[in-house]
PDB file of N, CA and C in Angstrom:
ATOM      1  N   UNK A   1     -14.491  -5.093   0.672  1.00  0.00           N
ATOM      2  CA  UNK A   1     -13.458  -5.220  -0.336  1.00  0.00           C
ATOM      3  C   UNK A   1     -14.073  -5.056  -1.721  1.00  0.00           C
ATOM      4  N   UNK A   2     -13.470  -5.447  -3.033  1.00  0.00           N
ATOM      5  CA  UNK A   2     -13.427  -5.115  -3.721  1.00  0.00           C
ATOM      6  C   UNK A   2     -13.489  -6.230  -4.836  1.00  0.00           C
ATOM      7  N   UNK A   3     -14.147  -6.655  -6.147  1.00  0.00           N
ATOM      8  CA  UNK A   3     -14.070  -7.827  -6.722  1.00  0.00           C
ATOM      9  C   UNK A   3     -13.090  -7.387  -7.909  1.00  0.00           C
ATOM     10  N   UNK A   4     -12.428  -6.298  -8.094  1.00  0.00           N
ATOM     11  CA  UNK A   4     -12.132  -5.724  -8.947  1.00  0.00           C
ATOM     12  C   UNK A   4     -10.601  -4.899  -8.544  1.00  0.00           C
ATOM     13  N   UNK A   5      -9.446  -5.307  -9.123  1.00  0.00           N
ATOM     14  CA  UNK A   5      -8.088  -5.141  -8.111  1.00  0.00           C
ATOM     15  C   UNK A   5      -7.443  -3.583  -8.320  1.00  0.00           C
ATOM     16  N   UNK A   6      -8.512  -2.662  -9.209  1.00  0.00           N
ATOM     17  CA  UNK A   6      -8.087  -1.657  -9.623  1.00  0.00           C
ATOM     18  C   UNK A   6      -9.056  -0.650  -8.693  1.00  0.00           C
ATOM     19  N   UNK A   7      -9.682  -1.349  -8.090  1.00  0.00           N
ATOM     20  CA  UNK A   7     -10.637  -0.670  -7.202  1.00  0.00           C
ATOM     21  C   UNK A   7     -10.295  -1.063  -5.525  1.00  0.00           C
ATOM     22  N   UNK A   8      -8.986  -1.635  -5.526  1.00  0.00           N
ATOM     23  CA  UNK A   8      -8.513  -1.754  -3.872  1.00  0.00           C
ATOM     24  C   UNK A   8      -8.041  -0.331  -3.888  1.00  0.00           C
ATOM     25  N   UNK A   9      -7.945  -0.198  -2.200  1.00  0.00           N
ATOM     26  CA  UNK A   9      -7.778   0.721  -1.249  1.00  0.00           C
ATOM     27  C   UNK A   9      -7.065   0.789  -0.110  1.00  0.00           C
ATOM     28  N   UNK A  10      -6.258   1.652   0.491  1.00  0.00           N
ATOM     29  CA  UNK A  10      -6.384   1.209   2.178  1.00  0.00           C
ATOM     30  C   UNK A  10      -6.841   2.917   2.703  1.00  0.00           C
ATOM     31  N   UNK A  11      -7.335   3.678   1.745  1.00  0.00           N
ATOM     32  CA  UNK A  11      -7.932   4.449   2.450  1.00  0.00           C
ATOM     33  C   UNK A  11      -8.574   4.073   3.735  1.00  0.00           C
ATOM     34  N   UNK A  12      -8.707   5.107   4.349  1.00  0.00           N
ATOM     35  CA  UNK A  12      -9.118   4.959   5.947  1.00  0.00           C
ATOM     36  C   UNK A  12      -9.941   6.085   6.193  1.00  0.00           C
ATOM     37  N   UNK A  13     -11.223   6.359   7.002  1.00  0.00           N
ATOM     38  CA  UNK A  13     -11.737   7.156   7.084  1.00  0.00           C
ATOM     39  C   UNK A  13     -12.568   7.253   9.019  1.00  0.00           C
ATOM     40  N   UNK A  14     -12.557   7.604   9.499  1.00  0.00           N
ATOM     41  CA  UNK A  14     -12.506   7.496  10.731  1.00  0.00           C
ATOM     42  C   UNK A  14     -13.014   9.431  11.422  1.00  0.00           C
ATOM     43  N   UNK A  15     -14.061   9.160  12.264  1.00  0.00           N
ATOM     44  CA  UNK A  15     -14.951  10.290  12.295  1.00  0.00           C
ATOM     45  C   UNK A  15     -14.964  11.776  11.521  1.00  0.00           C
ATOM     46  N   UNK A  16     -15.144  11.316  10.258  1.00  0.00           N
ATOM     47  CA  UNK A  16     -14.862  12.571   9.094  1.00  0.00           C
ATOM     48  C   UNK A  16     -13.411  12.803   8.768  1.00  0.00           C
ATOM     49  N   UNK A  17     -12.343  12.078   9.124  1.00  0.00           N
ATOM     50  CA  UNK A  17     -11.343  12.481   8.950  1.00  0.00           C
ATOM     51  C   UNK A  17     -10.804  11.054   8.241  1.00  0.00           C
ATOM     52  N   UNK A  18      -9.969  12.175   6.931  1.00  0.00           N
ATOM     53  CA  UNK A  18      -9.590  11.336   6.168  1.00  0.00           C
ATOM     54  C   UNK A  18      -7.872  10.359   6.838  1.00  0.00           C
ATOM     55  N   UNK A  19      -7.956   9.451   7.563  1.00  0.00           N
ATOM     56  CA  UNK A  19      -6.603   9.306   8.350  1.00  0.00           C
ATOM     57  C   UNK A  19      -5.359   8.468   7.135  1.00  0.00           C
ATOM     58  N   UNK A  20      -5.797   7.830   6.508  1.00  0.00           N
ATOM     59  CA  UNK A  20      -4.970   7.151   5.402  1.00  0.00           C
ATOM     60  C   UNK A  20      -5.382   7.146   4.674  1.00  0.00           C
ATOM     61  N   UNK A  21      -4.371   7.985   3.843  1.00  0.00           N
ATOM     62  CA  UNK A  21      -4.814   8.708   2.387  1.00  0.00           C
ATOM     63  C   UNK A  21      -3.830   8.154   1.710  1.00  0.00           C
ATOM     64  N   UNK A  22      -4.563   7.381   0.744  1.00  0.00           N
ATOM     65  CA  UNK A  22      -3.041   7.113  -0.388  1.00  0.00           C
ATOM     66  C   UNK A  22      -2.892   7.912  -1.488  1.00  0.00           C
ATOM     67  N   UNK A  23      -1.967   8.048  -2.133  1.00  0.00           N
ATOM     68  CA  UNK A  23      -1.606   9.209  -2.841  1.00  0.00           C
ATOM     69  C   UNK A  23      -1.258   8.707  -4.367  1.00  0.00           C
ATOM     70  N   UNK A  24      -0.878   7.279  -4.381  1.00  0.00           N
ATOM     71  CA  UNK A  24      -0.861   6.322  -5.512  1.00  0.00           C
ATOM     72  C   UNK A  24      -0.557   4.992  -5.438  1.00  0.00           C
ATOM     73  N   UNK A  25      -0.480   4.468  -6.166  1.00  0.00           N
ATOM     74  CA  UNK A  25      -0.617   2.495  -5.697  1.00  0.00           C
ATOM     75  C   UNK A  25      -0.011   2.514  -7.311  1.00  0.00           C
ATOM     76  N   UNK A  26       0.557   0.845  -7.180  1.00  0.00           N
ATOM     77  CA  UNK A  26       1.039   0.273  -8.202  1.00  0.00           C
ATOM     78  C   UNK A  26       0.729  -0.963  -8.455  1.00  0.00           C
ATOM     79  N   UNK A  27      -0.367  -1.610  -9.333  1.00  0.00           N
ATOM     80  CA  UNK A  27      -0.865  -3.369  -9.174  1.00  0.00           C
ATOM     81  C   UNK A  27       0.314  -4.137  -9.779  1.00  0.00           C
ATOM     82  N   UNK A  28       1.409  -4.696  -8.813  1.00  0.00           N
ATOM     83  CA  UNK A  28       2.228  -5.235  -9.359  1.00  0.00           C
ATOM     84  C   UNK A  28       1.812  -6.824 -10.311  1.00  0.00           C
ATOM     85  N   UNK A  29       1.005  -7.298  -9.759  1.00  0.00           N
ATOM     86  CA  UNK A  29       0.192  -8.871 -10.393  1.00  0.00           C
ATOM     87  C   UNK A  29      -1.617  -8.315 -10.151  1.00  0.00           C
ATOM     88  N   UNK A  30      -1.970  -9.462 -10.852  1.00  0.00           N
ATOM     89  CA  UNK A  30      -3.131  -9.643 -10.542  1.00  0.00           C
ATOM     90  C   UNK A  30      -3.485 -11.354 -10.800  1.00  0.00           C
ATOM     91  N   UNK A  31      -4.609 -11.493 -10.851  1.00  0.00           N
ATOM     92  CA  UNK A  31      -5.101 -13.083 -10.504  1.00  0.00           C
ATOM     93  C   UNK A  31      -6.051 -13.092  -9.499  1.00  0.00           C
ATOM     94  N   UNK A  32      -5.868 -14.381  -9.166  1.00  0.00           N
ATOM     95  CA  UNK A  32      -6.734 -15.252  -7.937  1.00  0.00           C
ATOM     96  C   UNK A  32      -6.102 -14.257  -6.297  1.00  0.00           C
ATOM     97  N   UNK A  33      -4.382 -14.057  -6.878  1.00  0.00           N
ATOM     98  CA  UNK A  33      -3.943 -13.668  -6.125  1.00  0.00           C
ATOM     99  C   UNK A  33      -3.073 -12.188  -6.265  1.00  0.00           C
ATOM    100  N   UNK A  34      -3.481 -11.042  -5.831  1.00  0.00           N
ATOM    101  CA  UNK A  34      -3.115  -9.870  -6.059  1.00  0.00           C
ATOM    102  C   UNK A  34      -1.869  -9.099  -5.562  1.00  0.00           C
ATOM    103  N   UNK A  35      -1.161  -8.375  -6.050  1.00  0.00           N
ATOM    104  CA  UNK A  35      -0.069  -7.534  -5.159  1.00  0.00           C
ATOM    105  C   UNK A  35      -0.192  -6.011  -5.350  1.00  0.00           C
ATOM    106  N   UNK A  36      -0.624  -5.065  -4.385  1.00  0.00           N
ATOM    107  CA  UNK A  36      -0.390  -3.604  -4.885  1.00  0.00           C
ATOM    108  C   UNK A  36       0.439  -2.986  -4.080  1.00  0.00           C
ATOM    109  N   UNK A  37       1.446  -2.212  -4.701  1.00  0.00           N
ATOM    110  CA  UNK A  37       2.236  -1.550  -3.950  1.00  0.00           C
ATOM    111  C   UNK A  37       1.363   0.235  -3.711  1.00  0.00           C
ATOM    112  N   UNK A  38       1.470   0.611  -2.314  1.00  0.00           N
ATOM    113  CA  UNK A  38       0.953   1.442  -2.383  1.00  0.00           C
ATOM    114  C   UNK A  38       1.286   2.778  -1.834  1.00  0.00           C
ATOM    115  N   UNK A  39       1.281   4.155  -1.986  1.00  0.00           N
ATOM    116  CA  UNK A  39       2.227   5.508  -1.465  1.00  0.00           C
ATOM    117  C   UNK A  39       0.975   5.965  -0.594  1.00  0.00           C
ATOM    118  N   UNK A  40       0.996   6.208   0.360  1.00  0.00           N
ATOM    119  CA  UNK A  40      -0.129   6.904   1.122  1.00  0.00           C
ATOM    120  C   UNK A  40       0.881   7.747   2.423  1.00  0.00           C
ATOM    121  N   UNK A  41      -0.343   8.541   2.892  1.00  0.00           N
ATOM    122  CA  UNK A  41       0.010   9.282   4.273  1.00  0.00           C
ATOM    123  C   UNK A  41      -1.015   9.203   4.976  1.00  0.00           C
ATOM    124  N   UNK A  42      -0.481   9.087   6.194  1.00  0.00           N
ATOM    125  CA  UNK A  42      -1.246   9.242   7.612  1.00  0.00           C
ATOM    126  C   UNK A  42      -1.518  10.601   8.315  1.00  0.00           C
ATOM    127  N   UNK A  43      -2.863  10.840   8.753  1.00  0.00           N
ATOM    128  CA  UNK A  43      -2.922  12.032   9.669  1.00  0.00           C
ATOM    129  C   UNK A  43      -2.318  11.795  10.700  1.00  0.00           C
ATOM    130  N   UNK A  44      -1.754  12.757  11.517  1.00  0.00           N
ATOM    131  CA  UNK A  44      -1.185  13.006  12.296  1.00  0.00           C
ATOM    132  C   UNK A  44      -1.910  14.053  12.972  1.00  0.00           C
ATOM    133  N   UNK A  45      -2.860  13.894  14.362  1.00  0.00           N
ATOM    134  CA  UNK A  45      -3.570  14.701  15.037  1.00  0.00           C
ATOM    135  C   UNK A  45      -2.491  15.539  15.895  1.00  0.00           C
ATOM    136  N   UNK A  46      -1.568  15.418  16.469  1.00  0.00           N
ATOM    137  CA  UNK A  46      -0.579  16.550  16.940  1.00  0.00           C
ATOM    138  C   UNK A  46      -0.224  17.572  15.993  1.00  0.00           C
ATOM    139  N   UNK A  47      -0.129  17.392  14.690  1.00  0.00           N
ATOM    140  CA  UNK A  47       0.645  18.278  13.686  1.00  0.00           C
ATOM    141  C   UNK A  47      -0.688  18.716  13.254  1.00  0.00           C
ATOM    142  N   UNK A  48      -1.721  18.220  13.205  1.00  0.00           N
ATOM    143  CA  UNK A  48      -3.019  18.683  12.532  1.00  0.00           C
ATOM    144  C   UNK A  48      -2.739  18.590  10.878  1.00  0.00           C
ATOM    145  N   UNK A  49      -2.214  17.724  10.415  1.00  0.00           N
ATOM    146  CA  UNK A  49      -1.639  17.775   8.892  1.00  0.00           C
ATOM    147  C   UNK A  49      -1.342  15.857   8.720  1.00  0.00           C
ATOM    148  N   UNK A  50      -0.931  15.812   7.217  1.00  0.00           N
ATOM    149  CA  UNK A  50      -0.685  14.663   6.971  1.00  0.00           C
ATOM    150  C   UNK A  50       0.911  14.202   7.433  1.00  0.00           C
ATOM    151  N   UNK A  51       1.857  13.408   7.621  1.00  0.00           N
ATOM    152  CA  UNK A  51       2.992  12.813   7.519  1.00  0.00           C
ATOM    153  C   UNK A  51       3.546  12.803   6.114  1.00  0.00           C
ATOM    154  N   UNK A  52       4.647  12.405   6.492  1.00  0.00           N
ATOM    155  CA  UNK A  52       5.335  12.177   5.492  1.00  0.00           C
ATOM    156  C   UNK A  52       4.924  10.539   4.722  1.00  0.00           C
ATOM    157  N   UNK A  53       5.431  10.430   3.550  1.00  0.00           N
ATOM    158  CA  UNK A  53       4.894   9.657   2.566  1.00  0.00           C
ATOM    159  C   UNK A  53       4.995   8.115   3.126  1.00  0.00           C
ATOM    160  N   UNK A  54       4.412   7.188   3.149  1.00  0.00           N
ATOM    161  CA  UNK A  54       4.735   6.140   3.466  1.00  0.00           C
ATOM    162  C   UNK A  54       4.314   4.891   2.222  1.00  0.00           C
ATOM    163  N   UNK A  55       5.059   3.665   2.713  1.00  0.00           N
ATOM    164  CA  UNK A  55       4.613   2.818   1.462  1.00  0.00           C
ATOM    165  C   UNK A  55       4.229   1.199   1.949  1.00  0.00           C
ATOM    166  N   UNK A  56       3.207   0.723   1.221  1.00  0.00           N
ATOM    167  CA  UNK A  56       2.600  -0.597   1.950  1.00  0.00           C
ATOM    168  C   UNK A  56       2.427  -1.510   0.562  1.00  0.00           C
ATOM    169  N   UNK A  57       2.995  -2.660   0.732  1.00  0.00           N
ATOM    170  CA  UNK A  57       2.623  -4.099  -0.192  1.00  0.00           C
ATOM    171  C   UNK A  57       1.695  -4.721   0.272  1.00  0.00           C
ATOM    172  N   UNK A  58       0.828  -4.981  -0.282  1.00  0.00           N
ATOM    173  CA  UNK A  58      -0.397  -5.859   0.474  1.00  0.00           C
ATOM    174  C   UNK A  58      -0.911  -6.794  -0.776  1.00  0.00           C
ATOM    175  N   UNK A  59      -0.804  -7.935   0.246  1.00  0.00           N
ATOM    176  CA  UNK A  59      -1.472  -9.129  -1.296  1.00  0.00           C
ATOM    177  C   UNK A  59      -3.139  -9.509  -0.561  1.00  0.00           C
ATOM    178  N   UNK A  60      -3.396  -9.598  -1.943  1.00  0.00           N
ATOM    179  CA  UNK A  60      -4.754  -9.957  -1.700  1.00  0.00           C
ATOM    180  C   UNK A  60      -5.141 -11.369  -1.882  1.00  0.00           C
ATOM    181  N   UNK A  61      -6.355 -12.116  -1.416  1.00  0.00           N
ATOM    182  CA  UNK A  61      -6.638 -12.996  -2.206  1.00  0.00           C
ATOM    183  C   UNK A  61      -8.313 -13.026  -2.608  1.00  0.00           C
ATOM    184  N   UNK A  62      -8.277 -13.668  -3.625  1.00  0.00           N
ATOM    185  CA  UNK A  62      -9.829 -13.568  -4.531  1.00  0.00           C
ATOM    186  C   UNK A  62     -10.696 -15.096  -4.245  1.00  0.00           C
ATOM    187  N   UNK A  63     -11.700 -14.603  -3.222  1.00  0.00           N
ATOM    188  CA  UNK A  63     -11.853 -15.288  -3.106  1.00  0.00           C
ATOM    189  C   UNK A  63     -13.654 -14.809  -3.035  1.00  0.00           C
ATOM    190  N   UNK A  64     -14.696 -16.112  -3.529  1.00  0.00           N
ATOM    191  CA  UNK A  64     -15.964 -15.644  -3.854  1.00  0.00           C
ATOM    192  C   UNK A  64     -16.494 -14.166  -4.578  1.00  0.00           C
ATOM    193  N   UNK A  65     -15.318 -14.486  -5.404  1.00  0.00           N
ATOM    194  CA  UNK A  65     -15.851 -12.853  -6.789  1.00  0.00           C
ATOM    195  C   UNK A  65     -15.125 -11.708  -5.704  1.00  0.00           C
ATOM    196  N   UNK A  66     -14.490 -11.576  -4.585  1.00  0.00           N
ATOM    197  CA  UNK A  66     -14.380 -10.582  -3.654  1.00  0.00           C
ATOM    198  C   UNK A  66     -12.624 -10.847  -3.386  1.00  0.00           C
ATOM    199  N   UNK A  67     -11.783  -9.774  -3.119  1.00  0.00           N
ATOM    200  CA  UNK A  67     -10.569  -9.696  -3.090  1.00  0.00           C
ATOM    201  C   UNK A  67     -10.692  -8.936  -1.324  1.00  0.00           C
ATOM    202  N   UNK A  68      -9.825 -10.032  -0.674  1.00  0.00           N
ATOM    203  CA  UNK A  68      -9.776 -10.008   0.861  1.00  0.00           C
ATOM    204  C   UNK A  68      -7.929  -9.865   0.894  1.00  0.00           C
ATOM    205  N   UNK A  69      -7.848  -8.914   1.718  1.00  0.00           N
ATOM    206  CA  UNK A  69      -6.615  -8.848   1.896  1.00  0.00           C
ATOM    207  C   UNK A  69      -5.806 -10.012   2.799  1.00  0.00           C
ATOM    208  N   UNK A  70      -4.407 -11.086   2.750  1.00  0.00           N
ATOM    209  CA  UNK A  70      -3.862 -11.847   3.265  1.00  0.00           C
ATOM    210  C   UNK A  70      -2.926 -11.008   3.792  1.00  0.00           C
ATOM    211  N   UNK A  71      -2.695 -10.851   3.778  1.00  0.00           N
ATOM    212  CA  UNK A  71      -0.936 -10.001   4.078  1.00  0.00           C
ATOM    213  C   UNK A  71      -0.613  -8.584   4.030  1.00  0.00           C
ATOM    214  N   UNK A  72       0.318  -7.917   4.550  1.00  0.00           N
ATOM    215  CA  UNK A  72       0.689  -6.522   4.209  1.00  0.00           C
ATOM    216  C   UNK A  72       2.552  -6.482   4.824  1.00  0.00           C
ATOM    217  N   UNK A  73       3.269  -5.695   3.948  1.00  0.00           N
ATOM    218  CA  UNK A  73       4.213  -5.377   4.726  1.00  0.00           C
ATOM    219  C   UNK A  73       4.514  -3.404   4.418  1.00  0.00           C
ATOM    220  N   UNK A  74       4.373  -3.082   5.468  1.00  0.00           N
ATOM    221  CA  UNK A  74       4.737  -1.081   5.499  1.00  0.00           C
ATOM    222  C   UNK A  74       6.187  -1.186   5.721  1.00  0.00           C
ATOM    223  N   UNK A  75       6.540  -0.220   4.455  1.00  0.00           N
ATOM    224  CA  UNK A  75       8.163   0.161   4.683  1.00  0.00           C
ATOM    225  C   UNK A  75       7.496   2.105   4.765  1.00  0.00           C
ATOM    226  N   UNK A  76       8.722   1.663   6.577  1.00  0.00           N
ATOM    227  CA  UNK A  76       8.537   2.887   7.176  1.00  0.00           C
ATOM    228  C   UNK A  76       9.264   3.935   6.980  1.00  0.00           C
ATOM    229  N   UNK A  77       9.936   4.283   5.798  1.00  0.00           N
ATOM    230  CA  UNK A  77      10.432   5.577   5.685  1.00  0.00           C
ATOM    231  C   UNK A  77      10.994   5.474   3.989  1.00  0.00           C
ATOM    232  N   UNK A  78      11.251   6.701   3.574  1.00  0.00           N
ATOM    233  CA  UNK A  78      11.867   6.836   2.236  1.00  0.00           C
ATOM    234  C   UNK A  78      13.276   6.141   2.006  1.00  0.00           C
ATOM    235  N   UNK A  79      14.107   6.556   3.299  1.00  0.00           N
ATOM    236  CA  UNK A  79      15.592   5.683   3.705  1.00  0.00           C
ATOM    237  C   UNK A  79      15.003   3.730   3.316  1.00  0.00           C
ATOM    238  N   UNK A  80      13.962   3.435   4.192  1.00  0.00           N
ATOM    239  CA  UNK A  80      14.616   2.070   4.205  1.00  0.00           C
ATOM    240  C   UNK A  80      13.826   1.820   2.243  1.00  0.00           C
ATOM    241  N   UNK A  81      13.159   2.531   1.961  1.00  0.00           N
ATOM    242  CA  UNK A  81      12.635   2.051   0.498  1.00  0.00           C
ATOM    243  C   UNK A  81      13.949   1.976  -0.078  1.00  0.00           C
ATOM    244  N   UNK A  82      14.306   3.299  -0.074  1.00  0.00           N
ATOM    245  CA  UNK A  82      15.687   3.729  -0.448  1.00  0.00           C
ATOM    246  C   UNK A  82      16.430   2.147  -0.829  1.00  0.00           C
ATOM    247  N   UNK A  83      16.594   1.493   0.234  1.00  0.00           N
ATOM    248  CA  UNK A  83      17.679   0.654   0.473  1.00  0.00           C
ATOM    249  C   UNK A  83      16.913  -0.742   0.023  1.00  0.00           C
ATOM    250  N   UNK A  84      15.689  -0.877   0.184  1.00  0.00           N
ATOM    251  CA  UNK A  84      14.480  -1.959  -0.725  1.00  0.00           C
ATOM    252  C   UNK A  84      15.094  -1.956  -2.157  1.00  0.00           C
ATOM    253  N   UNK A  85      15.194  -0.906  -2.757  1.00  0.00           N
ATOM    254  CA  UNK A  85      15.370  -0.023  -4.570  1.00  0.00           C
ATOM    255  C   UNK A  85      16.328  -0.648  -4.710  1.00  0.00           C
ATOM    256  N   UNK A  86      17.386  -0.258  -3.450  1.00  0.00           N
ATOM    257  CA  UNK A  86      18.963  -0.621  -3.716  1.00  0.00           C
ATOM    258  C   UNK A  86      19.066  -2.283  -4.228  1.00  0.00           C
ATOM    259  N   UNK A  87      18.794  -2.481  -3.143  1.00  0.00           N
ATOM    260  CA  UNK A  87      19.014  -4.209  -3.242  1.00  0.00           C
ATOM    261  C   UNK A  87      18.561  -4.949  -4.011  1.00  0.00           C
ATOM    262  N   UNK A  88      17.372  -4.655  -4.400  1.00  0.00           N
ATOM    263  CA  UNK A  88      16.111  -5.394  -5.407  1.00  0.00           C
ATOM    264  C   UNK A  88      16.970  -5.151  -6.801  1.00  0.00           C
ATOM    265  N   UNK A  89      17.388  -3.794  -7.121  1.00  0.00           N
ATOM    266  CA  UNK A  89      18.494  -3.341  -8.326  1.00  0.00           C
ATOM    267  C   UNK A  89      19.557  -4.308  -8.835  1.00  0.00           C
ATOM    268  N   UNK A  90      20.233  -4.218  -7.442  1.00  0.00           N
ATOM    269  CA  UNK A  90      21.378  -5.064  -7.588  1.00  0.00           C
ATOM    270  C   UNK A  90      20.824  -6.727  -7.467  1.00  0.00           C
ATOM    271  N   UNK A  91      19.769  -7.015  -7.142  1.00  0.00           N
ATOM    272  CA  UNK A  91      19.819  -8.861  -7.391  1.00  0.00           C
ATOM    273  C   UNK A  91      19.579  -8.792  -8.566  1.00  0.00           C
ATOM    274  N   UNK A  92      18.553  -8.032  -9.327  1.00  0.00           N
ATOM    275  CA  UNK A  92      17.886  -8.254 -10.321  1.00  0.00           C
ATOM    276  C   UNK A  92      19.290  -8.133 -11.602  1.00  0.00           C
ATOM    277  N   UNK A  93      20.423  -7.674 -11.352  1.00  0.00           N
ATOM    278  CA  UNK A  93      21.241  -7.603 -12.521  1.00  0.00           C
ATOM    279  C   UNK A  93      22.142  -8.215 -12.074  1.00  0.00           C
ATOM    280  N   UNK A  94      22.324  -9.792 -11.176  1.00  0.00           N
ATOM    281  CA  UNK A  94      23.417 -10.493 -11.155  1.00  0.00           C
ATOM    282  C   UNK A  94      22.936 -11.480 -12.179  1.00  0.00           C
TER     283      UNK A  94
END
């Protein structure tokens, strides 16, 4: 890991092949305790190519100068973000 929250990852790398590639991240907090939202794609060895875009929240926690990941949740498609956007929209302006 990483002691430094601008330097997390979930790149993945697995016999020369790059398998989770993120494409951009967003540090929603930082602290003791971290949140990055993040856009990546997965290889896909049948297609020989990447997937379509996917997106992962993962909190971290800081612990001994070092940021260890606690948690993650993957929203599996653009539809259900889609509908994440929606809802989060509408609480945030009642």
């Amino acid at each position: 890991m990483s002691s430094n929250v601008e330097d997390l990852t979930i790149n993945y790398e697995e016999d020369g092949v790059l398998v989770v590639k993120v494409l951009d991240k967003a540090i929603l907090s930082k602290g003791a305790w971290a949140t990055v939202l993040y856009r990546y794609q997965q290889w896909e060895k049948a297609k020989d190519d990447y997937g379509p875009d996917r997106y992962s929240i993962r909190r971290y926690r800081k612990v001994n100068d070092e940021y260890r990941q606690q948690s993650k949740f993957n929203i599996s498609s653009k539809e259900q973000a889609t509908k994440l956007i929606d809802a989060l929209g509408k609480w945030t302006q009642e």
